[in-house]
C-alpha atoms as a PDB file:
ATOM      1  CA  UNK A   1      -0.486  -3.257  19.541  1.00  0.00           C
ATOM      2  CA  UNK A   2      -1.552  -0.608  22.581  1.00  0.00           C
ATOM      3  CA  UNK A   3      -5.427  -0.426  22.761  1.00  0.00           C
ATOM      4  CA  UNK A   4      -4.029   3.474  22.575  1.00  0.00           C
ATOM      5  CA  UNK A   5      -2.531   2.523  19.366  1.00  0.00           C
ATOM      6  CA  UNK A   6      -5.261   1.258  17.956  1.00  0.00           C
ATOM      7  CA  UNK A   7      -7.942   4.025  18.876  1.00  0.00           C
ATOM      8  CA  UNK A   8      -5.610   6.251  17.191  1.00  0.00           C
ATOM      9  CA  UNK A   9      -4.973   4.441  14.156  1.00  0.00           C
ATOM     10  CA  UNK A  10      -9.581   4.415  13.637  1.00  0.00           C
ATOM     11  CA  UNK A  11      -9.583   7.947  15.326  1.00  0.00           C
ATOM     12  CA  UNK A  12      -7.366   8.951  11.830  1.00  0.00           C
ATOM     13  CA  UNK A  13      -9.291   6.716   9.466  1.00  0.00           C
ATOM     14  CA  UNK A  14     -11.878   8.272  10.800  1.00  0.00           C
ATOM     15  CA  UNK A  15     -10.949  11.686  10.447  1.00  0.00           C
ATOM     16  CA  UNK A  16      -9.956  10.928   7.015  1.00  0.00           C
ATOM     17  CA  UNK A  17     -13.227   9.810   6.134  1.00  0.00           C
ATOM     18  CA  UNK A  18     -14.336  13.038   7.524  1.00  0.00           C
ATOM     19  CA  UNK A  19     -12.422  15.476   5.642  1.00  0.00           C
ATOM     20  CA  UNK A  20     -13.107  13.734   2.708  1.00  0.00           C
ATOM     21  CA  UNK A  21     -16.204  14.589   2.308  1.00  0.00           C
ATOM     22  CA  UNK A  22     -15.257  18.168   2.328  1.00  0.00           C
ATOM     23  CA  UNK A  23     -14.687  18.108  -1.507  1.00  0.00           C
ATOM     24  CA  UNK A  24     -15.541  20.245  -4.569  1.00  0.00           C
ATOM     25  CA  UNK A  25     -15.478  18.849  -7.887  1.00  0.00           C
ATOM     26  CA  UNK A  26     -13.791  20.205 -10.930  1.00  0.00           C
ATOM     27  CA  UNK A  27     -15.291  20.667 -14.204  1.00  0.00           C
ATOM     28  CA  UNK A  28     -12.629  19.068 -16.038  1.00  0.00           C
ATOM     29  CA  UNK A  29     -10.980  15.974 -13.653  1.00  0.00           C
ATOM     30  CA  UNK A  30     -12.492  13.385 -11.560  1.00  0.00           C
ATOM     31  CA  UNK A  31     -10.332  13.684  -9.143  1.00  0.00           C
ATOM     32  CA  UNK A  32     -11.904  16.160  -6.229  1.00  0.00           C
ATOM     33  CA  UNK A  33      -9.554  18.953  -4.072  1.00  0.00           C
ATOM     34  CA  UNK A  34     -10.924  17.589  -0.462  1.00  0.00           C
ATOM     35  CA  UNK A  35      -9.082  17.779   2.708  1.00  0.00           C
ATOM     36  CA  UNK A  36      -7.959  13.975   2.963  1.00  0.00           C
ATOM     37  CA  UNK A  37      -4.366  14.486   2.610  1.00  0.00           C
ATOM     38  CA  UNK A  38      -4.613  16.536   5.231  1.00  0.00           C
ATOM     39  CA  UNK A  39      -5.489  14.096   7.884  1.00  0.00           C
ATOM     40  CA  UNK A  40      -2.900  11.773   5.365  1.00  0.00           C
ATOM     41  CA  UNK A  41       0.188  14.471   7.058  1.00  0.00           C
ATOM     42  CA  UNK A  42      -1.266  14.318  10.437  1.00  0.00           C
ATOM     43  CA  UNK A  43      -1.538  10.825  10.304  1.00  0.00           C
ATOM     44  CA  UNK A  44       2.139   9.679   9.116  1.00  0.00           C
ATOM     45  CA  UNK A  45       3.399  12.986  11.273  1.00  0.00           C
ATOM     46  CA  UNK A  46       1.611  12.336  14.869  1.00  0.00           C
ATOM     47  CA  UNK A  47       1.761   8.186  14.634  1.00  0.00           C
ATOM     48  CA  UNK A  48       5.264   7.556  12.808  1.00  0.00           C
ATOM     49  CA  UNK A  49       4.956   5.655   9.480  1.00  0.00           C
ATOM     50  CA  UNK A  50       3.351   2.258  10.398  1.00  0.00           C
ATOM     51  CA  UNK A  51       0.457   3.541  12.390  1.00  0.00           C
ATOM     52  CA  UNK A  52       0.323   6.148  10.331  1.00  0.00           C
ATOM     53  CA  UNK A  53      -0.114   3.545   7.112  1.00  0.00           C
ATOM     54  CA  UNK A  54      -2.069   1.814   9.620  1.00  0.00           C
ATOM     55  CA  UNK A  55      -4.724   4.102  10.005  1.00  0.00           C
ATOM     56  CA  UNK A  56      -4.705   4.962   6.159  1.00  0.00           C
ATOM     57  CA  UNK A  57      -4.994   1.210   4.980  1.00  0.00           C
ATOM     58  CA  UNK A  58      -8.339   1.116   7.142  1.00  0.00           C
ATOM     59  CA  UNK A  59      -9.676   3.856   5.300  1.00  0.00           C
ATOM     60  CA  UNK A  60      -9.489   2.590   2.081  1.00  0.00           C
ATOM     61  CA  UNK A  61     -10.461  -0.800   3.122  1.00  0.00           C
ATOM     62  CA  UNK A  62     -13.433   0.339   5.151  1.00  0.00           C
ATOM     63  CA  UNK A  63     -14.235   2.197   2.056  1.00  0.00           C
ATOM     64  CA  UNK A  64     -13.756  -0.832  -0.496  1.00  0.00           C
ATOM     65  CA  UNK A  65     -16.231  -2.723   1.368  1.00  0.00           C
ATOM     66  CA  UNK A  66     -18.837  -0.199   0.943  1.00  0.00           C
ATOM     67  CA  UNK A  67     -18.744   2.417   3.355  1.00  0.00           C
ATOM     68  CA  UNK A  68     -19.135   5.793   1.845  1.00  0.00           C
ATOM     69  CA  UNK A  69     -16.317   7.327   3.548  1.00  0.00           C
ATOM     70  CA  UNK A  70     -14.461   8.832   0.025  1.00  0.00           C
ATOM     71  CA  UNK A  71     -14.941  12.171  -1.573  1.00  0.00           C
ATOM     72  CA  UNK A  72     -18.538  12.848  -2.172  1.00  0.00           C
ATOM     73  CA  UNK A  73     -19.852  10.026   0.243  1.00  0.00           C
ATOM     74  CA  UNK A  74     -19.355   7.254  -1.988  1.00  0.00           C
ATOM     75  CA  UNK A  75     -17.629   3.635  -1.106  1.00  0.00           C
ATOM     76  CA  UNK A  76     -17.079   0.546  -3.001  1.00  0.00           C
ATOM     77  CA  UNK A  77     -14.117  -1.795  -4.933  1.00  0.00           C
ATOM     78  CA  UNK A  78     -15.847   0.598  -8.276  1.00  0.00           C
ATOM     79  CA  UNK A  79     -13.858   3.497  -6.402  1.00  0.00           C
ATOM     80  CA  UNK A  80     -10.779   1.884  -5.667  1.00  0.00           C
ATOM     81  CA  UNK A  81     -10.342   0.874  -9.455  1.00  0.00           C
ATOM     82  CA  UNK A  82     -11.665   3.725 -10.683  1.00  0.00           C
ATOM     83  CA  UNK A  83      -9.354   6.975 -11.888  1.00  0.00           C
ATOM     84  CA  UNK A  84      -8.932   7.919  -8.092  1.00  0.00           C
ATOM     85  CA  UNK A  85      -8.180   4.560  -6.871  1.00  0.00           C
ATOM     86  CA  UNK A  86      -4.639   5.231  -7.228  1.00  0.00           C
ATOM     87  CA  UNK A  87      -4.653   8.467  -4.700  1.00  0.00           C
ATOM     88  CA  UNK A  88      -6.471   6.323  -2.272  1.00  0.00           C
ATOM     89  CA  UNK A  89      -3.969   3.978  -2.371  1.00  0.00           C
ATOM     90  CA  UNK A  90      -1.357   6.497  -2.250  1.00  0.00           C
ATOM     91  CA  UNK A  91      -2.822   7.637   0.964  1.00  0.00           C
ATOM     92  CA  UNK A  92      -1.611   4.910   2.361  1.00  0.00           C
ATOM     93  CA  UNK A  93       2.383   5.423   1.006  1.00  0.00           C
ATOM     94  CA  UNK A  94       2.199   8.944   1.834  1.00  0.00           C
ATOM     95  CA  UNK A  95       1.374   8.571   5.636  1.00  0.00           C
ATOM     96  CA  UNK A  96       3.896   5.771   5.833  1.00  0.00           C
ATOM     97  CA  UNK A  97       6.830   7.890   3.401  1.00  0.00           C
ATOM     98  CA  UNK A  98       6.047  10.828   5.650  1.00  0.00           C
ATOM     99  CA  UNK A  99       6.426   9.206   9.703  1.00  0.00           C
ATOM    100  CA  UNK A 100       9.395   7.341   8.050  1.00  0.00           C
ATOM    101  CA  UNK A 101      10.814  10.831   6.481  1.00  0.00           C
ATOM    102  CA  UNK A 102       9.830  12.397  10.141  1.00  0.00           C
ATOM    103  CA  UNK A 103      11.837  10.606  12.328  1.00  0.00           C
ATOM    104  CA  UNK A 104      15.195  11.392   9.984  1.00  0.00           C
ATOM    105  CA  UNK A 105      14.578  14.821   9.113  1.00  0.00           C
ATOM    106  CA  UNK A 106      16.161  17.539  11.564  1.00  0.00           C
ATOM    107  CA  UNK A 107      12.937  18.369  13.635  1.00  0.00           C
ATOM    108  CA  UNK A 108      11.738  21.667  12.830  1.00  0.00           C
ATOM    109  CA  UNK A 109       8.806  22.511  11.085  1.00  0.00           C
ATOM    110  CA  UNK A 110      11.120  22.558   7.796  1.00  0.00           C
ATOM    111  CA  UNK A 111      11.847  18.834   8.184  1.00  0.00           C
ATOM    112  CA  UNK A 112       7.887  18.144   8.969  1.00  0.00           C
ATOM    113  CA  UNK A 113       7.045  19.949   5.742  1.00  0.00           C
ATOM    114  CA  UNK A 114      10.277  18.136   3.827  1.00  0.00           C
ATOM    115  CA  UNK A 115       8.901  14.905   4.685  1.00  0.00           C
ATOM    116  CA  UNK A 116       5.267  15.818   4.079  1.00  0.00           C
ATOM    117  CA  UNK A 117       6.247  17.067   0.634  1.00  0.00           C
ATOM    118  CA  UNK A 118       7.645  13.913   0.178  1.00  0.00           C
ATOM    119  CA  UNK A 119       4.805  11.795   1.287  1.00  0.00           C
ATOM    120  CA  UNK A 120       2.488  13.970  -0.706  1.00  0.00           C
ATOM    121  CA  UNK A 121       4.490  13.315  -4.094  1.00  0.00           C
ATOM    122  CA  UNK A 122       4.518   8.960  -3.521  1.00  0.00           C
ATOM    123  CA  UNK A 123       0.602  10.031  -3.451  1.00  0.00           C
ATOM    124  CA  UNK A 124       1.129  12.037  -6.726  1.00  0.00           C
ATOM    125  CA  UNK A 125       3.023   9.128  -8.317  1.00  0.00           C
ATOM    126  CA  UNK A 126       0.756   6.541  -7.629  1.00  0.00           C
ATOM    127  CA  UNK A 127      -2.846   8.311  -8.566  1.00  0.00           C
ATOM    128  CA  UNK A 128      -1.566   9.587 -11.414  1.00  0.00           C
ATOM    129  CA  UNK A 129       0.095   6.115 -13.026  1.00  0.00           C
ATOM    130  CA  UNK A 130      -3.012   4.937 -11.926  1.00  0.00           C
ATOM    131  CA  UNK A 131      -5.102   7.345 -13.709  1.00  0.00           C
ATOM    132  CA  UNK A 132      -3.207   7.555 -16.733  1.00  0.00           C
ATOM    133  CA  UNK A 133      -3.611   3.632 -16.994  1.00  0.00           C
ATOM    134  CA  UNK A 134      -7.268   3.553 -15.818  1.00  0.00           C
ATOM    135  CA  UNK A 135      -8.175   6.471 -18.268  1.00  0.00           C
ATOM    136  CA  UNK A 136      -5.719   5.986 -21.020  1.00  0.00           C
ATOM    137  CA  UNK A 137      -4.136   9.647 -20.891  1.00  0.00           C
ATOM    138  CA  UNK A 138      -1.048  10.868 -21.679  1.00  0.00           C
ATOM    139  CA  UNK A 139       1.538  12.219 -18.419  1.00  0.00           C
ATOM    140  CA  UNK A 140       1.292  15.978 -19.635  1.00  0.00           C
ATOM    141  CA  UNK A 141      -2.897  15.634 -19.825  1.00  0.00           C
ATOM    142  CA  UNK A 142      -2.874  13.094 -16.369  1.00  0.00           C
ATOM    143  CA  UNK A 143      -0.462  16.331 -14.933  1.00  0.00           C
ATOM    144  CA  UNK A 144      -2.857  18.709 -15.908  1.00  0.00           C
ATOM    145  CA  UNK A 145      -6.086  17.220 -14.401  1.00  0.00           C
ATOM    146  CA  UNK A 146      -4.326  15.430 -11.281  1.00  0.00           C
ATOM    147  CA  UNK A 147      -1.322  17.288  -9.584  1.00  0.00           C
ATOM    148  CA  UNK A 148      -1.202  21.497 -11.044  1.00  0.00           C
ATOM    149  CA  UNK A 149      -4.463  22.102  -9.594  1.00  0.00           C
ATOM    150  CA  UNK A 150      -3.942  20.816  -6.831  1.00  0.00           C
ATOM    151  CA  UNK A 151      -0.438  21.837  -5.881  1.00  0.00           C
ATOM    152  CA  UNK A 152      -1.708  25.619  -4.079  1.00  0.00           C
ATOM    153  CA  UNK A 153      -3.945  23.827  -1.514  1.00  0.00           C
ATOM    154  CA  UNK A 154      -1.790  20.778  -1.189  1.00  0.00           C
ATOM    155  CA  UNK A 155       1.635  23.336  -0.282  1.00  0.00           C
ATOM    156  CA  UNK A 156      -1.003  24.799   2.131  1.00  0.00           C
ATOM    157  CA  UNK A 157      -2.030  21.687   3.453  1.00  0.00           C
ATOM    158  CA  UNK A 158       1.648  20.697   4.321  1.00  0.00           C
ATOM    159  CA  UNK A 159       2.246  24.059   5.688  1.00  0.00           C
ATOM    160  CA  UNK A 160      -0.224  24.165   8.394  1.00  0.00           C
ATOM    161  CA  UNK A 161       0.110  19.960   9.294  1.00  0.00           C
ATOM    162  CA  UNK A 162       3.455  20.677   9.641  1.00  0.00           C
ATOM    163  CA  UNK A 163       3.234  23.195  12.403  1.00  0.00           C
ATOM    164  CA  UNK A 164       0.330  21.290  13.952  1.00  0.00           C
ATOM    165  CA  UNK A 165       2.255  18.224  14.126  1.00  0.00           C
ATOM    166  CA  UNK A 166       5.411  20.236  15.600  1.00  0.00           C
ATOM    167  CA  UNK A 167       2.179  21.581  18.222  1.00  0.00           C
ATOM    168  CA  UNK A 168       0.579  17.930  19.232  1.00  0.00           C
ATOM    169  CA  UNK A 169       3.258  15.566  18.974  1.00  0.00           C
ATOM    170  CA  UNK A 170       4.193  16.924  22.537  1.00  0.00           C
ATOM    171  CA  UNK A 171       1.091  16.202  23.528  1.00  0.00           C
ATOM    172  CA  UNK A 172       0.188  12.713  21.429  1.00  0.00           C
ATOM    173  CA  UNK A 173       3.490  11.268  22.891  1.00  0.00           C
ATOM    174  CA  UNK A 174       2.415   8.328  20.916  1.00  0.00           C
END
């Protein structure tokens, strides 16, 4: 890999770690809105789907060895197999489902947001299988606490990465 490549790839685990820890908890989930996936879109969009990944994967492992860099400033394996575990991990599918989508998509800011919406639903599946197993709920309940609530700021989310993307991916050239 570039030495460019790879600043990029801890500049966006960074950032990830960053917006993370602009969360609010709900009463009734455990499952914080923060402003990871954000950085998620930006990630797969501006570095195509392996860097993208790239940069995601050292986020969560950074944070599995300890580093409070998730929601809330916490860190640890206890995170990663806990109910959110499987969103972090999704994190990871989404950036890579969304620079693979990018690339194959018409390139407008419809086909950014296509493959975002995309990349933000592998993130969906995986958390919530993950919580329903971890937590023992049911798929309406697991729906309920893990994706409606979330599904306002996430379409915003998508909305503005999508024109940002369009914006610094002229001047990323990565």
């Amino acid at each position: 890999m570039k030495t460019k490549h790879l600043i990029l790839c801890a500049l966006f685990a960074a950032i990830t770690a960053v917006l993370s820890q602009l969360a609010f908890p709900l009463p009734f989930t455990p499952v914080p809105i923060n402003l990871a996936t954000f950085s998620v879109f930006l990630a797969g969009g501006l570095l195509g789907a392996g860097m993208g990944a790239a940069s995601q994967a050292v986020y969560v492992l950074v944070g599995a060895l300890g580093v409070p860099v998730f929601a809330q400033l916490t860190g640890g394996l206890g995170i990663v197999a806990g109910p959110t575990g499987g969103y972090l991990l999704g994190y990871i599918a989404a950036a890579w489902l969304t620079g693979f989508l990018l690339k194959r998509l018409p390139q407008n800011v419809w086909g950014h947001m296509l493959s975002m919406a995309a990349g933000m639903l592998s993130c969906y599946v995986l958390g919530t299988a993950w919580f329903m197993y971890q937590q023992h709920v049911a798929l309406i309940p697991a729906l309920s606490m893990c994706v409606i609530p979330f599904l306002p700021g996430d379409i915003l989310k998508i909305v503005v990465a999508a024109v940002l993307v369009r914006k610094l991916s002229r001047v990323l050239e990565v």
